[in-house]
PDB file of N, CA and C in Angstrom:
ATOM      1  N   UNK A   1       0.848  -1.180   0.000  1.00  0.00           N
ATOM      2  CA  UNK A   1       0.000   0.000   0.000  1.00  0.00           C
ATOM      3  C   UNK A   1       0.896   1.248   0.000  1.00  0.00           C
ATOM      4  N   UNK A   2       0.808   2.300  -1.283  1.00  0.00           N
ATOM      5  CA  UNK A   2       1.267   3.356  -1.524  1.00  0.00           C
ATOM      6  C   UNK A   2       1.017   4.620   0.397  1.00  0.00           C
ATOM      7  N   UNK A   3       2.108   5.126   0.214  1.00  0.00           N
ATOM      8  CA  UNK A   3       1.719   6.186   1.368  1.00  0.00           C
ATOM      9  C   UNK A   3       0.340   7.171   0.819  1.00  0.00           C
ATOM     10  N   UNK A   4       0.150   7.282  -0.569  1.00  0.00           N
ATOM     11  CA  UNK A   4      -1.189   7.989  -1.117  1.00  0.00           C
ATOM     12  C   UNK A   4      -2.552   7.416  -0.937  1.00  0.00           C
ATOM     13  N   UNK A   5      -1.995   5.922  -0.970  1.00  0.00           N
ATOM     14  CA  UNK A   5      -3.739   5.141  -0.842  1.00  0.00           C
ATOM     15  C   UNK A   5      -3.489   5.161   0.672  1.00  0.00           C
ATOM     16  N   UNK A   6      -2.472   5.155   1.588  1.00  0.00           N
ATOM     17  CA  UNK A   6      -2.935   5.127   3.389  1.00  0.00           C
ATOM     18  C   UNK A   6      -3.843   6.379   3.287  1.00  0.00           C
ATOM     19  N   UNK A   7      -2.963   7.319   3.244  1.00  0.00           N
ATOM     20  CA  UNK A   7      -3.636   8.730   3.672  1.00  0.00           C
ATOM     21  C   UNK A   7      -5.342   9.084   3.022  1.00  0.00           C
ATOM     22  N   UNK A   8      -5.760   8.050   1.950  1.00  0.00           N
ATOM     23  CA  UNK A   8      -6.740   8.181   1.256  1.00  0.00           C
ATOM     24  C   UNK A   8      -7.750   7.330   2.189  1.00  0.00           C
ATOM     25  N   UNK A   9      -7.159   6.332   2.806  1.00  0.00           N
ATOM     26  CA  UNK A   9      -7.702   5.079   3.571  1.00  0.00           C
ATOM     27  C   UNK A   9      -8.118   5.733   5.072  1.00  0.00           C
ATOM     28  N   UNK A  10      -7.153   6.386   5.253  1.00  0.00           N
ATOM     29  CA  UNK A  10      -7.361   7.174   6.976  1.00  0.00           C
ATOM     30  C   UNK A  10      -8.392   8.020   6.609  1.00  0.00           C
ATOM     31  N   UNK A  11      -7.870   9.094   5.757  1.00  0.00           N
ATOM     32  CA  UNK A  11      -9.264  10.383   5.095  1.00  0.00           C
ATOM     33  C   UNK A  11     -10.442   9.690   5.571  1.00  0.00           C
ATOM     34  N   UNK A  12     -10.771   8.253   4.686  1.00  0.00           N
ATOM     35  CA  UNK A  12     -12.559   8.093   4.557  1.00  0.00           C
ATOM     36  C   UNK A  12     -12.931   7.467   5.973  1.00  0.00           C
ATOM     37  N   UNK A  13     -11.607   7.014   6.324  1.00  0.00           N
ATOM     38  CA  UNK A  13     -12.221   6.749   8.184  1.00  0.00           C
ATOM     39  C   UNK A  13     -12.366   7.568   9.006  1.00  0.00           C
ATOM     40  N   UNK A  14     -11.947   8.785   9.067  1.00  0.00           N
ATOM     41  CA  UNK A  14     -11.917   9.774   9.518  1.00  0.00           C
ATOM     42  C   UNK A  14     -13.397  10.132   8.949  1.00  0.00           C
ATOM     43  N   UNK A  15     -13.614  10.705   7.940  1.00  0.00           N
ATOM     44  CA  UNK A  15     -14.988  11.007   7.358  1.00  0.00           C
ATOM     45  C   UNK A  15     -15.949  10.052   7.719  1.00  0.00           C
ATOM     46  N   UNK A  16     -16.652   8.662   7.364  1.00  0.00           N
ATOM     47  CA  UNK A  16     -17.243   7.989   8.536  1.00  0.00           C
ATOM     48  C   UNK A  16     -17.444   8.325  10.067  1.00  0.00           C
ATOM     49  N   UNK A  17     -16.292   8.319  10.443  1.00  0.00           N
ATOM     50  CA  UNK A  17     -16.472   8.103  11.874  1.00  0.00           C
ATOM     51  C   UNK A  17     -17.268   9.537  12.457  1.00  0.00           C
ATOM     52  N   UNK A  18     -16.741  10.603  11.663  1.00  0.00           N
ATOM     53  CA  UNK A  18     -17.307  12.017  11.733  1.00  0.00           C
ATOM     54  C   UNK A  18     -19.122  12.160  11.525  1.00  0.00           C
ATOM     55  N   UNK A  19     -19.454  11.188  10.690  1.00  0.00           N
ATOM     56  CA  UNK A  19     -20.815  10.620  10.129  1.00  0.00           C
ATOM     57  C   UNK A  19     -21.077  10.453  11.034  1.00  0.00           C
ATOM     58  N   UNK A  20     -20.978   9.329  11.820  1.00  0.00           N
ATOM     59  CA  UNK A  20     -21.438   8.264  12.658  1.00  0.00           C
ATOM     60  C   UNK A  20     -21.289   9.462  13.914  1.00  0.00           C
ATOM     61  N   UNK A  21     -20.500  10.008  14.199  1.00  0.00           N
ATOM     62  CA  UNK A  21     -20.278  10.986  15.681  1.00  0.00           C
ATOM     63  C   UNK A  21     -20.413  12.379  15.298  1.00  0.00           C
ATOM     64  N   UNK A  22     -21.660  12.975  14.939  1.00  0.00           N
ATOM     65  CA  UNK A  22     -21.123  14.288  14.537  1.00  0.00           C
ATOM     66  C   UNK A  22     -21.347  15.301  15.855  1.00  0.00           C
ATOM     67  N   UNK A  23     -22.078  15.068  17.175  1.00  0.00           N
ATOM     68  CA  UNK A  23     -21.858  15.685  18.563  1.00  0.00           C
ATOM     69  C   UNK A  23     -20.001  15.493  18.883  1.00  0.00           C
ATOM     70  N   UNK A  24     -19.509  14.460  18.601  1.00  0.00           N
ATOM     71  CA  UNK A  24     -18.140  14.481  19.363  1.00  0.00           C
ATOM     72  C   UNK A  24     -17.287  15.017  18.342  1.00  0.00           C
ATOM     73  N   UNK A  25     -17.463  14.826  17.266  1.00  0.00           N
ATOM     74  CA  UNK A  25     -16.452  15.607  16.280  1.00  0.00           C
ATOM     75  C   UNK A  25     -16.615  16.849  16.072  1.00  0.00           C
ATOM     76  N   UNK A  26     -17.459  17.339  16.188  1.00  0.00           N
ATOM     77  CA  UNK A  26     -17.923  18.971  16.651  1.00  0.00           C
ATOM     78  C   UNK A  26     -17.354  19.280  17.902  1.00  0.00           C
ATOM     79  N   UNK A  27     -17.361  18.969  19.205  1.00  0.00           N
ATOM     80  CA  UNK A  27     -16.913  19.299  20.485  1.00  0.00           C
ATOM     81  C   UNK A  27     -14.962  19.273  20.233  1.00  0.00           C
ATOM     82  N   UNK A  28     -14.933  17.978  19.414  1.00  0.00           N
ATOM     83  CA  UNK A  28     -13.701  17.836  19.692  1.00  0.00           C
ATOM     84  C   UNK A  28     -12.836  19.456  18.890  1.00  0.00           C
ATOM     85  N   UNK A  29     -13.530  19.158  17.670  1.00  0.00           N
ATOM     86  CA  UNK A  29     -12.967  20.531  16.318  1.00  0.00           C
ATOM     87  C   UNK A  29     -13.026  21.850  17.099  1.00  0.00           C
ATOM     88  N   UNK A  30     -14.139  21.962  18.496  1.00  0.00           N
ATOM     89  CA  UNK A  30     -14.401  23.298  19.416  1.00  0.00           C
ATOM     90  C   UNK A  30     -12.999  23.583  20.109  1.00  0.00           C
ATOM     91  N   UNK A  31     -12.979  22.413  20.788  1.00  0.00           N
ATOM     92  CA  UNK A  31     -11.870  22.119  21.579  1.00  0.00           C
ATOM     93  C   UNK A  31     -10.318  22.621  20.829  1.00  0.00           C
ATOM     94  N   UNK A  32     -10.129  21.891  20.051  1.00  0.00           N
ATOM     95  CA  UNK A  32      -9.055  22.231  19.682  1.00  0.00           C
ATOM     96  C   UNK A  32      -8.644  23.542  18.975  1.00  0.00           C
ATOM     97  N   UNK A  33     -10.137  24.213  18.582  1.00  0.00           N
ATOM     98  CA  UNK A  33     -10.402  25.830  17.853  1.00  0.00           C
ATOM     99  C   UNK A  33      -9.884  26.837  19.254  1.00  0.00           C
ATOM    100  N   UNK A  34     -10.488  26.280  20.268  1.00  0.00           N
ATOM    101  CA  UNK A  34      -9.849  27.233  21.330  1.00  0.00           C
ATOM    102  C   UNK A  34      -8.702  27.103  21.938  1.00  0.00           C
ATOM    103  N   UNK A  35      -7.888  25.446  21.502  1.00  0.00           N
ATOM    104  CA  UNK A  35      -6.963  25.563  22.024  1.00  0.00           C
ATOM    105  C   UNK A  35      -5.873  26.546  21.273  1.00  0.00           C
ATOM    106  N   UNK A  36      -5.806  26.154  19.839  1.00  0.00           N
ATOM    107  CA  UNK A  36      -4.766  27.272  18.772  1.00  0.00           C
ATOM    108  C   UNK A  36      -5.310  28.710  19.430  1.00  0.00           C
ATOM    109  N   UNK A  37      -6.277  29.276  19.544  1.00  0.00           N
ATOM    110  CA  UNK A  37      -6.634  30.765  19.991  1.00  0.00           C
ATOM    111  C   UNK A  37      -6.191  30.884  21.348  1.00  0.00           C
ATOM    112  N   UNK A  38      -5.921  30.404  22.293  1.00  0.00           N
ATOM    113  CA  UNK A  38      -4.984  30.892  23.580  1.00  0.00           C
ATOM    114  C   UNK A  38      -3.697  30.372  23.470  1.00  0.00           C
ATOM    115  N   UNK A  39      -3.099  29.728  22.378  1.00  0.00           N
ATOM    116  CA  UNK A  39      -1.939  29.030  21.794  1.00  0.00           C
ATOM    117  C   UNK A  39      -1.347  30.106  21.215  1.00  0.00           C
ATOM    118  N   UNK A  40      -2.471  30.691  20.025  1.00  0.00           N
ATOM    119  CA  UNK A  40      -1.855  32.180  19.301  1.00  0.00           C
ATOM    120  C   UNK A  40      -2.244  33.545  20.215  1.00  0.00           C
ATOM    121  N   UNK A  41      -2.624  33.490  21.096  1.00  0.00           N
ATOM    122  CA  UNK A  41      -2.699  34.522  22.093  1.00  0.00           C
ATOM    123  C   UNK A  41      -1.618  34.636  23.446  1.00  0.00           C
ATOM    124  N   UNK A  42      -0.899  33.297  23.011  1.00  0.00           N
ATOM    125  CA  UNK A  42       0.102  33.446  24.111  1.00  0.00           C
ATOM    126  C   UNK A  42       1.448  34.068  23.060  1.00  0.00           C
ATOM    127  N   UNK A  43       1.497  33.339  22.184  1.00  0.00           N
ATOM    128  CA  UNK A  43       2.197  33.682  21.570  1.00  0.00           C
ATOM    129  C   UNK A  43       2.482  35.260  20.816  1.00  0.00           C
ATOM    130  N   UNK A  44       1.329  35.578  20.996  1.00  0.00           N
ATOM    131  CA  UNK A  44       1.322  36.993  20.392  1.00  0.00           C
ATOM    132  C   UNK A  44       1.926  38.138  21.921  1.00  0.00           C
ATOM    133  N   UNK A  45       1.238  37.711  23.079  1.00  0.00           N
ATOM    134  CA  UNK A  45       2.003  38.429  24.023  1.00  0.00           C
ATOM    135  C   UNK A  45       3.295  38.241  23.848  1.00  0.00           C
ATOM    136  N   UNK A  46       4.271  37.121  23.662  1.00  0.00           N
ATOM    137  CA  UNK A  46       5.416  36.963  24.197  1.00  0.00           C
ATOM    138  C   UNK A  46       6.214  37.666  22.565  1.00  0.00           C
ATOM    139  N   UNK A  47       5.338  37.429  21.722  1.00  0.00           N
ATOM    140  CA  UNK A  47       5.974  38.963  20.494  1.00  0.00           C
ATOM    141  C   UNK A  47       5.960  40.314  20.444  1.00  0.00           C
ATOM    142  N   UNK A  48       4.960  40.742  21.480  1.00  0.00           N
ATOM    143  CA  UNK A  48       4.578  42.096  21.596  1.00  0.00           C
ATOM    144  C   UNK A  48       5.940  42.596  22.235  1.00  0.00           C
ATOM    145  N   UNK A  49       5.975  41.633  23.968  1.00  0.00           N
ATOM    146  CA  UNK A  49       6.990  41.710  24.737  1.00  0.00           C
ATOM    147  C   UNK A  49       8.233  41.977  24.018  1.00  0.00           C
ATOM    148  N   UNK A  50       8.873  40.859  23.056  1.00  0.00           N
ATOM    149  CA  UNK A  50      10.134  41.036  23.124  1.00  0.00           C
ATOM    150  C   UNK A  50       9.947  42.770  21.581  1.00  0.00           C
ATOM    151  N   UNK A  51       9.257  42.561  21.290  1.00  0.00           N
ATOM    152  CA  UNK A  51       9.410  43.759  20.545  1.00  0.00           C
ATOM    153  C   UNK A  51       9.268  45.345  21.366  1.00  0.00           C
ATOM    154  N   UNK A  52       8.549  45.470  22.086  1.00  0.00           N
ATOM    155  CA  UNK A  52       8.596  46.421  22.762  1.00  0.00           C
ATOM    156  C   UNK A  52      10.407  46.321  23.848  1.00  0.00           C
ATOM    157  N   UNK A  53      10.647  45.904  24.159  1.00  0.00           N
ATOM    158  CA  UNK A  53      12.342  45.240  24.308  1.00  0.00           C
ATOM    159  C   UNK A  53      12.751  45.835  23.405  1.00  0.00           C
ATOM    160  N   UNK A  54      12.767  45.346  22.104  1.00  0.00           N
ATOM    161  CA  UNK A  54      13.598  46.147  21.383  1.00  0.00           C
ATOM    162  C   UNK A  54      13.587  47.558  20.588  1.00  0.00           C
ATOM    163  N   UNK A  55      12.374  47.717  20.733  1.00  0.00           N
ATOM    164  CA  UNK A  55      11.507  49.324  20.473  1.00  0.00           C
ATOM    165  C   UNK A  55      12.517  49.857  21.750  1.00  0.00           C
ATOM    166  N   UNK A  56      12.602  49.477  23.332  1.00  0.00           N
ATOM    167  CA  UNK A  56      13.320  50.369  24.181  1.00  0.00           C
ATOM    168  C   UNK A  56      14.786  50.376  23.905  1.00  0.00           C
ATOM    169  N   UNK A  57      14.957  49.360  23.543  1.00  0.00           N
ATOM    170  CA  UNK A  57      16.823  49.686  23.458  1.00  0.00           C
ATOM    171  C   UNK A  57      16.942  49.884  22.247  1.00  0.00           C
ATOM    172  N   UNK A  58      16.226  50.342  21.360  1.00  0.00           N
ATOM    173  CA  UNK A  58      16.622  51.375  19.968  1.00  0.00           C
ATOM    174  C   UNK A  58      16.115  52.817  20.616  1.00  0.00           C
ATOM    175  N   UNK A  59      15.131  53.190  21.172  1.00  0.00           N
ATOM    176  CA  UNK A  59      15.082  54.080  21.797  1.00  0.00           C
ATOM    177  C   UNK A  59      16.316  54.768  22.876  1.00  0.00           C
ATOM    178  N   UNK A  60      16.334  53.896  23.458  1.00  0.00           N
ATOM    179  CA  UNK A  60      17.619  54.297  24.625  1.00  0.00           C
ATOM    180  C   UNK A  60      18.977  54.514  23.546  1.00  0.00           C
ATOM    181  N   UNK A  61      19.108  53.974  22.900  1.00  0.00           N
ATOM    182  CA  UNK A  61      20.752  54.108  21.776  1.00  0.00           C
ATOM    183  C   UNK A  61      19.926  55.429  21.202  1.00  0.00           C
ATOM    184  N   UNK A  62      19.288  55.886  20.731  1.00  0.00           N
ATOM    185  CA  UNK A  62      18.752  57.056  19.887  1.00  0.00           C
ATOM    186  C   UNK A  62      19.121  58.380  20.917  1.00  0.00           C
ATOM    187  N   UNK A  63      18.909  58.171  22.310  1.00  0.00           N
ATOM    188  CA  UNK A  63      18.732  58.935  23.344  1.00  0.00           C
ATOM    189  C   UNK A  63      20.469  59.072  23.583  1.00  0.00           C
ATOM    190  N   UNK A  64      20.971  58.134  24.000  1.00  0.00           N
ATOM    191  CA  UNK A  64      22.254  58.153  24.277  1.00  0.00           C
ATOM    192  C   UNK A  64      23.590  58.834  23.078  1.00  0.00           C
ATOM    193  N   UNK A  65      22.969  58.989  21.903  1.00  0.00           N
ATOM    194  CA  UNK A  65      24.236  58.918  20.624  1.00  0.00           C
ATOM    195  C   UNK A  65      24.000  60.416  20.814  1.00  0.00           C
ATOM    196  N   UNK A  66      25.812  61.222  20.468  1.00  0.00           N
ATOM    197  CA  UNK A  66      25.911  62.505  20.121  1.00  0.00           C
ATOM    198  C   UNK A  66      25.010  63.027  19.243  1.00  0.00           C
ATOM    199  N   UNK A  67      24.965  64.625  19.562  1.00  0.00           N
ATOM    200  CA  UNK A  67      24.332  65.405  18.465  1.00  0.00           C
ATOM    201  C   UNK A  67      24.084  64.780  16.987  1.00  0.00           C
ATOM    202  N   UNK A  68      23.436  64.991  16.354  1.00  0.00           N
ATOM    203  CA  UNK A  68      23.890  64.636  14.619  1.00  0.00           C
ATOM    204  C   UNK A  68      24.550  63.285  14.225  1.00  0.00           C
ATOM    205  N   UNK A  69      24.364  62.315  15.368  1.00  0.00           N
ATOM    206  CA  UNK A  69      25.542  61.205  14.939  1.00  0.00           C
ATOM    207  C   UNK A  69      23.660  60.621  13.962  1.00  0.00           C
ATOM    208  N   UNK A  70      22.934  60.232  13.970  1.00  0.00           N
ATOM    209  CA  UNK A  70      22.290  59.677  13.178  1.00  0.00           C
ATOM    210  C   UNK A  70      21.914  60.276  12.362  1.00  0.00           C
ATOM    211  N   UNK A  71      21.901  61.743  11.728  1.00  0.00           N
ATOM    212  CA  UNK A  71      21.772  61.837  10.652  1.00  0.00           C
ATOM    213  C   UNK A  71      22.756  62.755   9.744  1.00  0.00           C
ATOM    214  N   UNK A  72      24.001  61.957   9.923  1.00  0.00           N
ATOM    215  CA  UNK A  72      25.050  62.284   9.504  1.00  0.00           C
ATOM    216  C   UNK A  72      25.145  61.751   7.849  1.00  0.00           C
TER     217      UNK A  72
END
């Protein structure tokens, strides 16, 4: 069996079983919809964070450099 006919073979069991359960395959698809959304909500804090990090220490070097040194 080709790796194309497995993945074709899992697909329609997957689809069945979704038939046959469509309360648990709904809860489950919920479930995991909210897990990526506090997954990409954590992740988006910890990008904000380190960017604001580096928004301050380009700020602080802007603050610190002589007269005219940046737009020399």
């Amino acid at each position: 069996m080709t790796l194309k006919e497995k993945r074709a073979r899992n697909a329609e069991h997957m689809r069945r079983w979704q038939a046959r359960n469509p309360e648990r395959a709904k809860a489950i698809a919920d479930a995991c919809k909210q897990r990526n959304r506090l997954q990409i909500a954590a992740w988006m804090n910890i990008y904000r964070q380190k960017s604001k990090a580096k928004l301050y220490e380009q700020k602080k070097a802007y603050v610190a450099a002589p007269d005219g040194y940046w737009f020399e």
